[in-house]
Protein backbone atom coordinates (compact mmCIF):
# COMPACT_ATOMS: atom_id res chain seq x y z
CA UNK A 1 88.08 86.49 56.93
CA UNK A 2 85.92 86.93 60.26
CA UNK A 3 88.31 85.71 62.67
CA UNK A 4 91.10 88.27 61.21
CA UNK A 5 89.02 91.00 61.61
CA UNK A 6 87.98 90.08 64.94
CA UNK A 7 91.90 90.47 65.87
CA UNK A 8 92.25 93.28 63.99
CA UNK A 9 89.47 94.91 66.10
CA UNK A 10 90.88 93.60 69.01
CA UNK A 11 94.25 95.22 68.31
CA UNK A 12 92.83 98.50 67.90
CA UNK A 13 91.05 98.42 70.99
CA UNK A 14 93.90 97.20 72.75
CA UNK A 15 96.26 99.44 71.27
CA UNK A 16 93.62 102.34 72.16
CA UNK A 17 94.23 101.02 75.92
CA UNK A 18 97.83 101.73 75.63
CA UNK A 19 97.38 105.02 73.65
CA UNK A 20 94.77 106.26 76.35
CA UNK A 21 96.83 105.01 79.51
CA UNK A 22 100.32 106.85 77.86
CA UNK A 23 97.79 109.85 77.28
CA UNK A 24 96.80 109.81 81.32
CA UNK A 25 100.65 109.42 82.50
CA UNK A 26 101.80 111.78 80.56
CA UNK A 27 98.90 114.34 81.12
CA UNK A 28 98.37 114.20 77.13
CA UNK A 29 94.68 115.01 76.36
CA UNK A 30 94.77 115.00 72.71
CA UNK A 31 96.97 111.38 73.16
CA UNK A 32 93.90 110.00 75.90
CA UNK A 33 91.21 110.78 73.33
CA UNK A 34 93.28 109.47 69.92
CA UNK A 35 92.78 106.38 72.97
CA UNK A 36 89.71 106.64 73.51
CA UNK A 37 88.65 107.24 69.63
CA UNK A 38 90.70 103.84 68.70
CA UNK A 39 88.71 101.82 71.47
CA UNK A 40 85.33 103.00 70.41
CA UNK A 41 86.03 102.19 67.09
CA UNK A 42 87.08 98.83 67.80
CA UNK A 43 84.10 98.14 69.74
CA UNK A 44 81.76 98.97 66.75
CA UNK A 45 83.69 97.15 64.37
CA UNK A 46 83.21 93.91 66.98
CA UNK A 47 79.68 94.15 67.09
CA UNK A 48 79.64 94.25 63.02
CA UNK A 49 81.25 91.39 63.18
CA UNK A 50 79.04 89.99 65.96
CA UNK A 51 76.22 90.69 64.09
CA UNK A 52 77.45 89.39 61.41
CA UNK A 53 77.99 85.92 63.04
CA UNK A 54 74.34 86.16 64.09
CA UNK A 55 72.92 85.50 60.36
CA UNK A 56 75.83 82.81 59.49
């Protein structure tokens, strides 16, 4: 189940790219920090999983 929640996380942080980048074109604040939020979340859940790896 690691490697599908690696993507997973990877999808939200990418997907928080997009959301942040549509938020900046479109001079959306609230959009840019839904962006932001999805990113950072991402990134924690990848070093869970990185940390998890560690003790494999």
């Amino acid at each position: 189940m690691g490697l599908d929640d690696k993507l997973k996380n990877t999808a939200e942080e990418k997907i928080g790219e997009a959301k942040e980048a549509a938020g900046k074109a479109t001079d959306n604040e609230d959009l840019e920090a839904e962006g932001k939020g999805d990113q950072a979340k991402g990134a924690i859940k990848q070093a869970g999983e990185k940390v998890k790896d560690v003790f494999k």
